[in-house]
Structures are given as structure tokens and as C-alpha cells.
PDB file of N, CA and C in Angstrom:
ATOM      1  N   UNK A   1      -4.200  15.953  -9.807  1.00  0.00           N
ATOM      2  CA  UNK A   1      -3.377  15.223  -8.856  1.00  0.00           C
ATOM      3  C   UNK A   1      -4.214  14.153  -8.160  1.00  0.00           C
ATOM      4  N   UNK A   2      -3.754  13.081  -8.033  1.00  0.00           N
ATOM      5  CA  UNK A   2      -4.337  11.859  -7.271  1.00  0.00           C
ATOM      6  C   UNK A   2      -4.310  12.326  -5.946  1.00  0.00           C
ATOM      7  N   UNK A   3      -5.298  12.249  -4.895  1.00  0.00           N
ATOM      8  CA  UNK A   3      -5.609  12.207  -3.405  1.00  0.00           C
ATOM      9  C   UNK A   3      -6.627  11.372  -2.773  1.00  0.00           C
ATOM     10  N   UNK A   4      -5.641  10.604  -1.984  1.00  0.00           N
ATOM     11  CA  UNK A   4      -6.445   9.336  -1.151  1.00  0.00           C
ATOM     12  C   UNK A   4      -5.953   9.953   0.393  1.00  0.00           C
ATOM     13  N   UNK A   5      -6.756   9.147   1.270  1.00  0.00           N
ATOM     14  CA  UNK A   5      -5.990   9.303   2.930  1.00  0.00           C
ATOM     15  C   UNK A   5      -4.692   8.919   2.792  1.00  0.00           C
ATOM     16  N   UNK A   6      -3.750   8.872   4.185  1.00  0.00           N
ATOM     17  CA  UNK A   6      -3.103   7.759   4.694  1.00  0.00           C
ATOM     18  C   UNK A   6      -3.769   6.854   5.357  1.00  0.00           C
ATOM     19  N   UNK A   7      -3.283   5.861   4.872  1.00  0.00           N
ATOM     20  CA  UNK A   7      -3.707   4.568   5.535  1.00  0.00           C
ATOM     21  C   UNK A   7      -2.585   3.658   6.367  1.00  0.00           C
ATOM     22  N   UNK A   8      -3.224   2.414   7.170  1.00  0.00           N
ATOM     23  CA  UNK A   8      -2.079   2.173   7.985  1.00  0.00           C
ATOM     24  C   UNK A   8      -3.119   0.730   8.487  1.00  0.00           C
ATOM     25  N   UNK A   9      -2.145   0.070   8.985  1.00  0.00           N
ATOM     26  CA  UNK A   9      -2.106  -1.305   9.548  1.00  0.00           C
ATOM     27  C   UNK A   9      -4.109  -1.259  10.630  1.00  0.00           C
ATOM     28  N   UNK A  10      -4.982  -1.500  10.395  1.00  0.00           N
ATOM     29  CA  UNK A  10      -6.004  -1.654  11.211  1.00  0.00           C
ATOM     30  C   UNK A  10      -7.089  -0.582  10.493  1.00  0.00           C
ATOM     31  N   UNK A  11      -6.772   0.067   9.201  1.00  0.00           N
ATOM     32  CA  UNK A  11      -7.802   0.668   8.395  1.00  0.00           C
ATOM     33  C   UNK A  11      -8.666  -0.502   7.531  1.00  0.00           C
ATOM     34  N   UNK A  12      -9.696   0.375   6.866  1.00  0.00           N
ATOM     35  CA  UNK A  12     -10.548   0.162   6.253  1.00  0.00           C
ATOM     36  C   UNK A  12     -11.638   0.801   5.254  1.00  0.00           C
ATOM     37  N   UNK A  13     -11.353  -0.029   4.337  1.00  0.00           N
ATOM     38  CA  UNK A  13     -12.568   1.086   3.248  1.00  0.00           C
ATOM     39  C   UNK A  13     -12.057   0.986   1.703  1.00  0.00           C
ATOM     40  N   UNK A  14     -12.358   2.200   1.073  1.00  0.00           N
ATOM     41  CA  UNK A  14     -11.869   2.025  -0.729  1.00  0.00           C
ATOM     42  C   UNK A  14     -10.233   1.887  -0.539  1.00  0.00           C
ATOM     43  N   UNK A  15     -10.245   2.861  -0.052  1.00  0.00           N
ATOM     44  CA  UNK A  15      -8.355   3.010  -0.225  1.00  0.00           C
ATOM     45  C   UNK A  15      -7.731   2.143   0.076  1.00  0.00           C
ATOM     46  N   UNK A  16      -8.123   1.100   1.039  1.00  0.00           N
ATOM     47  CA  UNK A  16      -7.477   0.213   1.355  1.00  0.00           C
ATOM     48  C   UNK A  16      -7.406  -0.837  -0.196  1.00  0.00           C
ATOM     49  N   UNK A  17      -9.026  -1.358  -0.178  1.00  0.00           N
ATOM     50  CA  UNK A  17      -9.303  -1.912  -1.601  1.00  0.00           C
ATOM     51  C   UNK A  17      -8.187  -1.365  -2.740  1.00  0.00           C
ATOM     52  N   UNK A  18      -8.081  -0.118  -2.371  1.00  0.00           N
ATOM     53  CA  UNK A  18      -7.336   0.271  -4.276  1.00  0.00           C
ATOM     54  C   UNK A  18      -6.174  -0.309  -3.693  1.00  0.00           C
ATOM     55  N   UNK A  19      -5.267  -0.061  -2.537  1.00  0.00           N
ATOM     56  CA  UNK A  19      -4.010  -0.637  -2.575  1.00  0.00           C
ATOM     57  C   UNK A  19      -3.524  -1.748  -2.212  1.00  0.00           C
ATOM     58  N   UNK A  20      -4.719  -2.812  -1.730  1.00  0.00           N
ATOM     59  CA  UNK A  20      -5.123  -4.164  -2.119  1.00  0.00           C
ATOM     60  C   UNK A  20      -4.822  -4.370  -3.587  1.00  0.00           C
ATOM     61  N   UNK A  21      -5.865  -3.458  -4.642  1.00  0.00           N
ATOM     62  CA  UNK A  21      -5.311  -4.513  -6.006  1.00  0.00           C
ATOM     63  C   UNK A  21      -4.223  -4.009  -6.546  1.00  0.00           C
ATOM     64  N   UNK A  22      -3.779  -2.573  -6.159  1.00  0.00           N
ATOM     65  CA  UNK A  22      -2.343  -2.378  -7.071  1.00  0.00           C
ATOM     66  C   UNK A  22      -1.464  -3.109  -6.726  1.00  0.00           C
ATOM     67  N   UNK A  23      -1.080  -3.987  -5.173  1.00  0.00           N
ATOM     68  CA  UNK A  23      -0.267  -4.315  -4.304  1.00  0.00           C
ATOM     69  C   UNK A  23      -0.504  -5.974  -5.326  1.00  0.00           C
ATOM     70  N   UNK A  24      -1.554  -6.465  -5.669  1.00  0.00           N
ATOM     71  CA  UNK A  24      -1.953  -7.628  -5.842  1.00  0.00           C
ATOM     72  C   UNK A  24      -1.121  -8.065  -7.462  1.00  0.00           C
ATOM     73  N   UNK A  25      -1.841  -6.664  -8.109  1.00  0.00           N
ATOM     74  CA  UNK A  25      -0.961  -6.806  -9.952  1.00  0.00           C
ATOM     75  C   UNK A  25       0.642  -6.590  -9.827  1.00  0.00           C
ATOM     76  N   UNK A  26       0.788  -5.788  -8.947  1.00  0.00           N
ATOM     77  CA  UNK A  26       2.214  -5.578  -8.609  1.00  0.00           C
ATOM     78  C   UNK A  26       2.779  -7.386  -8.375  1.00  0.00           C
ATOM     79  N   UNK A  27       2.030  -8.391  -7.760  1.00  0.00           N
ATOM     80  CA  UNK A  27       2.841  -9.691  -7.568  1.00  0.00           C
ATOM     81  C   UNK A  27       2.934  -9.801  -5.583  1.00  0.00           C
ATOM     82  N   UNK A  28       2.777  -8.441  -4.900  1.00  0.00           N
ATOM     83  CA  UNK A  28       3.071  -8.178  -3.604  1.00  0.00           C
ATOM     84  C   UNK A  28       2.382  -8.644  -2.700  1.00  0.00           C
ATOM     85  N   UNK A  29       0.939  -8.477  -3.246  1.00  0.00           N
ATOM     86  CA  UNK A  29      -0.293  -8.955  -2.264  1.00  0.00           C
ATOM     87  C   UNK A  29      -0.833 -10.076  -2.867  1.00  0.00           C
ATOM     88  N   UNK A  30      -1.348 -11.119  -2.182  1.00  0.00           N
ATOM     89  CA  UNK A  30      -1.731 -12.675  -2.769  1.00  0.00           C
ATOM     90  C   UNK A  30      -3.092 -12.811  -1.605  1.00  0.00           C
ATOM     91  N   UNK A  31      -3.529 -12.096  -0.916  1.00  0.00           N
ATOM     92  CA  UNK A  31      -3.971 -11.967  -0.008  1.00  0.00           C
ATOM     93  C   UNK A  31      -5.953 -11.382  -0.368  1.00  0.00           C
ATOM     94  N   UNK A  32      -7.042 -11.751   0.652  1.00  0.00           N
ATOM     95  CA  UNK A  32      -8.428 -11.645  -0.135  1.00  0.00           C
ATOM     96  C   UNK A  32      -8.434 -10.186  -0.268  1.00  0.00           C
ATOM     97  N   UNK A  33      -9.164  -9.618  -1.552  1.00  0.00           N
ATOM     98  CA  UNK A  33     -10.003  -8.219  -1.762  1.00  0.00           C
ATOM     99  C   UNK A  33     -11.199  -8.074  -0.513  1.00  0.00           C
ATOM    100  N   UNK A  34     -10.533  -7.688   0.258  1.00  0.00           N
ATOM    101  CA  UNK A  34     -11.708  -6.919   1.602  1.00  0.00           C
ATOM    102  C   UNK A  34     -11.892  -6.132   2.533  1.00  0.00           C
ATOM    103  N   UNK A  35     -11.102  -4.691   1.993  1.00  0.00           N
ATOM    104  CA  UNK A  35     -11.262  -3.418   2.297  1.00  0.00           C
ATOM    105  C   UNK A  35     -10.529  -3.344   3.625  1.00  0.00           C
ATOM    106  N   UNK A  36      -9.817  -4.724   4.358  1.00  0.00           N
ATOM    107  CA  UNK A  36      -9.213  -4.460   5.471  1.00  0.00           C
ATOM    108  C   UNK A  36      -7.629  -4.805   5.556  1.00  0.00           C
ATOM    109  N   UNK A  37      -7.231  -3.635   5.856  1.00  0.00           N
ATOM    110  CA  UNK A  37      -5.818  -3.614   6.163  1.00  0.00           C
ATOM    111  C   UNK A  37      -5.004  -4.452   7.229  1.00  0.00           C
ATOM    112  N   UNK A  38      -4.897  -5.271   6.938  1.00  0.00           N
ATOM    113  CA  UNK A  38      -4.580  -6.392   7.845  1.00  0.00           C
ATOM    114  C   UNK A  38      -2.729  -6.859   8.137  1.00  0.00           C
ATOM    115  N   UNK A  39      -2.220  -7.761   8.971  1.00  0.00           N
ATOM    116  CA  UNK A  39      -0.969  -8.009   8.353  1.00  0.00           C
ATOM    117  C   UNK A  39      -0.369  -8.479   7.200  1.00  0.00           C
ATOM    118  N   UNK A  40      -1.511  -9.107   6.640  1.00  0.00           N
ATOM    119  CA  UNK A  40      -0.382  -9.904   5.042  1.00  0.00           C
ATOM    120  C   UNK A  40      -0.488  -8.306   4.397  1.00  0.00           C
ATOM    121  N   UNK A  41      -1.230  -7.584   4.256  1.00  0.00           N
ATOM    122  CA  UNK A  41      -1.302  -6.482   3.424  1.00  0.00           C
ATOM    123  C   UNK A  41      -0.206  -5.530   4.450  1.00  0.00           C
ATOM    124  N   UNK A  42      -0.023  -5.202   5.476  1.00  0.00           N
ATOM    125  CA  UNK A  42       1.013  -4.400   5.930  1.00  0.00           C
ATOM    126  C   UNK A  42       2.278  -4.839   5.457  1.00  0.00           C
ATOM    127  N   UNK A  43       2.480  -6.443   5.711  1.00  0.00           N
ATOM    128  CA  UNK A  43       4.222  -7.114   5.211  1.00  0.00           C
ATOM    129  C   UNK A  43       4.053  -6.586   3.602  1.00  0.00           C
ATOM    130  N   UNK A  44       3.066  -6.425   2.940  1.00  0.00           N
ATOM    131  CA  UNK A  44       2.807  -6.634   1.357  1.00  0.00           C
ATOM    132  C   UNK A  44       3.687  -5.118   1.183  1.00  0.00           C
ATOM    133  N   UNK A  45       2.959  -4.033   2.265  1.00  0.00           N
ATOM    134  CA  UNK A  45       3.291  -2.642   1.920  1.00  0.00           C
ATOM    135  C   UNK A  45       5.155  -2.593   2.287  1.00  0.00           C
ATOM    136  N   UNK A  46       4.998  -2.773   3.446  1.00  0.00           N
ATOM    137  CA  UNK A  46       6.472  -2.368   3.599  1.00  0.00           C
ATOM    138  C   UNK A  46       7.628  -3.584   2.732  1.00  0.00           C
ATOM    139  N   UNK A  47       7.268  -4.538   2.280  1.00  0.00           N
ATOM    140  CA  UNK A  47       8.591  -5.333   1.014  1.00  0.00           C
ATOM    141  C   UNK A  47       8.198  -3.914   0.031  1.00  0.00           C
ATOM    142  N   UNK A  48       7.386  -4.015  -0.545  1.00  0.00           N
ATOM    143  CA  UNK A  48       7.214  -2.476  -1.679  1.00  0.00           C
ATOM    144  C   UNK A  48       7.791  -1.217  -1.052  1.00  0.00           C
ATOM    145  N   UNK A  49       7.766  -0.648  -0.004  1.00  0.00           N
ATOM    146  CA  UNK A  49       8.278   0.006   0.418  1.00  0.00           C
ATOM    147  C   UNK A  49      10.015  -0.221   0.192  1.00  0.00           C
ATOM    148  N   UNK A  50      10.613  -1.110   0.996  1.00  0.00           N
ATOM    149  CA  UNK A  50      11.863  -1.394   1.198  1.00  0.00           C
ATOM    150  C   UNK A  50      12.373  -1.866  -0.688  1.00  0.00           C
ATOM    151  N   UNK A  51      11.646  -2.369  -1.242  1.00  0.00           N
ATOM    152  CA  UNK A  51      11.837  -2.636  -2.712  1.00  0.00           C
ATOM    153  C   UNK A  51      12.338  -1.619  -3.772  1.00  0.00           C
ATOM    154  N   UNK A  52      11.421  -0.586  -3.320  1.00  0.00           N
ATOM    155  CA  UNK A  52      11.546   0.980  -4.070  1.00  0.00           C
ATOM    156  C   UNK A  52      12.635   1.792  -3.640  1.00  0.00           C
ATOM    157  N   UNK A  53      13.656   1.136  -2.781  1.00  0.00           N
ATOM    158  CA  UNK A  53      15.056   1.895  -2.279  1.00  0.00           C
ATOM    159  C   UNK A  53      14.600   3.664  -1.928  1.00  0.00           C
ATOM    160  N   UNK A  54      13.938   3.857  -1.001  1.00  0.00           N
ATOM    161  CA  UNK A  54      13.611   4.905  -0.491  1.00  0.00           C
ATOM    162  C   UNK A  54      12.225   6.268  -1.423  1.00  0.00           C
ATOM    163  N   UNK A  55      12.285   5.361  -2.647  1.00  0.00           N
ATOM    164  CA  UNK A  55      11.120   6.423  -3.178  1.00  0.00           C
ATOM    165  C   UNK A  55       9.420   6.392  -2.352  1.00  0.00           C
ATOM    166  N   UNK A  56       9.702   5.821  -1.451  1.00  0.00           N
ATOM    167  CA  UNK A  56       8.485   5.707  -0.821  1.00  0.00           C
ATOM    168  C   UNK A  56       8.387   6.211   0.371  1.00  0.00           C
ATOM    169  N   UNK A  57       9.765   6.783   1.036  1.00  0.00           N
ATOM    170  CA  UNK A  57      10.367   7.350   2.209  1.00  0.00           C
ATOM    171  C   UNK A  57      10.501   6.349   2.878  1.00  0.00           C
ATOM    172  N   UNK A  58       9.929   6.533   4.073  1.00  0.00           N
ATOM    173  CA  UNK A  58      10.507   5.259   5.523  1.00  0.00           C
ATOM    174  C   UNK A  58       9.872   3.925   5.104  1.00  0.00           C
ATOM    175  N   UNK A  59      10.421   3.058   5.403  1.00  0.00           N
ATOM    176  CA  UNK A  59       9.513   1.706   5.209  1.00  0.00           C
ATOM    177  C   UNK A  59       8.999   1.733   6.612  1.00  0.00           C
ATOM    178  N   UNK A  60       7.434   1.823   6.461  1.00  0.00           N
ATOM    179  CA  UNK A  60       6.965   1.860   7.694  1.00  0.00           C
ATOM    180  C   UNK A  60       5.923   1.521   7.964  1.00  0.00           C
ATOM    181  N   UNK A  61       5.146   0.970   6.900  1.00  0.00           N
ATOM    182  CA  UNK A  61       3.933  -0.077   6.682  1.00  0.00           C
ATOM    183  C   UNK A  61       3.213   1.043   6.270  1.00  0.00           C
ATOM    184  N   UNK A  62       3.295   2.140   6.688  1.00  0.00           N
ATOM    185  CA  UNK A  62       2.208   3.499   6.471  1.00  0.00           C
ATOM    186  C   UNK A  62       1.951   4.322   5.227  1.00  0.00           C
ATOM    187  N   UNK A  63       1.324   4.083   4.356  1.00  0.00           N
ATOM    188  CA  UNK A  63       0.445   4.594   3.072  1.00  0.00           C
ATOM    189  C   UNK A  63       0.211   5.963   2.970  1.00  0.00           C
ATOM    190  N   UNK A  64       1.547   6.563   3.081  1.00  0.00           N
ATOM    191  CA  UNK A  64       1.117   8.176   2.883  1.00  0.00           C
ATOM    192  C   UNK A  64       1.504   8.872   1.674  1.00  0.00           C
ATOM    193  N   UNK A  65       1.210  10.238   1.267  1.00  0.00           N
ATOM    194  CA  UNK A  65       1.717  10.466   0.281  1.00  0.00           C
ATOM    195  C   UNK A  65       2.679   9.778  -1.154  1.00  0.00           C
ATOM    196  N   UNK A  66       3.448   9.924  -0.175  1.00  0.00           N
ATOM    197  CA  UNK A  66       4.994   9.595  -1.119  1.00  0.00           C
ATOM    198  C   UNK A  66       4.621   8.018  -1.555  1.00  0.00           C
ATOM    199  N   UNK A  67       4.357   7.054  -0.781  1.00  0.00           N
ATOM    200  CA  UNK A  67       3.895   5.555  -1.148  1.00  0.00           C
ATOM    201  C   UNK A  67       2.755   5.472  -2.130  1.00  0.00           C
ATOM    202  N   UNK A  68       1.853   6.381  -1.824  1.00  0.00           N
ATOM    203  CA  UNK A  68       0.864   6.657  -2.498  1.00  0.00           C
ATOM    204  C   UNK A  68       0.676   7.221  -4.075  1.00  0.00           C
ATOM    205  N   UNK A  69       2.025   8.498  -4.104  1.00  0.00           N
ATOM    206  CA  UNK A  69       2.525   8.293  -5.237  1.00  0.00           C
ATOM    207  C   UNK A  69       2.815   7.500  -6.281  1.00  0.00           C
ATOM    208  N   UNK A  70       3.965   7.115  -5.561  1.00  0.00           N
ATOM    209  CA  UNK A  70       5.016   5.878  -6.298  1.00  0.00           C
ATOM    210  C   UNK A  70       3.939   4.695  -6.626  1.00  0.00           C
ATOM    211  N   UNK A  71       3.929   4.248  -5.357  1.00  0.00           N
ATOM    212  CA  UNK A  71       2.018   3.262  -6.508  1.00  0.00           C
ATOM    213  C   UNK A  71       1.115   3.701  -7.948  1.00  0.00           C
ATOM    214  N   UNK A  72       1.166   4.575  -7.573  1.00  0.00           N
ATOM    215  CA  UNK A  72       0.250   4.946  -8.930  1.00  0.00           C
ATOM    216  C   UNK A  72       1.273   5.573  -9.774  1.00  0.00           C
ATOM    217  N   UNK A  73       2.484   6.203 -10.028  1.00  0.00           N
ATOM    218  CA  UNK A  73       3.263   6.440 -10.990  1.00  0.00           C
ATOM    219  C   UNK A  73       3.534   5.329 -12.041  1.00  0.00           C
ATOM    220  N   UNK A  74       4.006   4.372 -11.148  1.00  0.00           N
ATOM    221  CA  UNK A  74       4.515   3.177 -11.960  1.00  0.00           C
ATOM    222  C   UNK A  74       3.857   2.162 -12.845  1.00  0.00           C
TER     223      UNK A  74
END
């Protein structure tokens, strides 16, 4: 099973990086590779969020589980 933190709007580090580039190949994020969770990468999360019609649970900018999933399933 895949396990990363949750992450959220003012983090930093790998996890952020990994969902920097999935967010990026996805077309979502256009934004620099630099481990910080910033706003273009929060708007990036929650359109993917709101995109995925609830497989990601709340659109809520917040990188938990279920978002975390669905990123890497697809």
C-alpha cells in the first residue's frame, strides 16, 4: 500500500514534490518543482479535487488519504 503524510496549504518536503509532479503530468500544476506548497499548488489541488466528482472526498485543498489515493490510482 502507498503511504505519504497529509499535506496542506504551507507544507513542505518530498510529498509535496511528488504531488507537485503528478499534479504537473496531470496538466493541473504549471507551477516551479520546489517542495513548497504554496497557492498555485493548493488552487492546482482542489480543481483535481472538485474534477474527480467526490472520489477525493471534500474539496478542501487538503492531501489526505483518499486524494492521495486517487492520485496515484489513475
Amino acid at each position: 500500500m502507498f503511504k505519504v503524510k497529509q499535506i496542506q496549504i504551507g507544507d513542505e518536503g518530498n510529498e509535496v514534490l511528488l504531488l507537485e509532479e503528478i499534479l504537473m503530468a496531470r496538466k493541473y500544476y504549471s507551477g516551479g518543482l520546489d517542495k513548497s506548497y504554496g497557492p498555485l499548488l493548493d488552487n492546482a489541488v482542489r480543481q483535481y479535487q472538485k474534477d474527480r466528482n467526490g472520489a477525493c472526498g471534500e474539496v478542501d485543498g487538503i492531501v489526505g488519504p483518499k486524494t492521495w489515493n486517487d492520485l496515484i490510482a489513475l
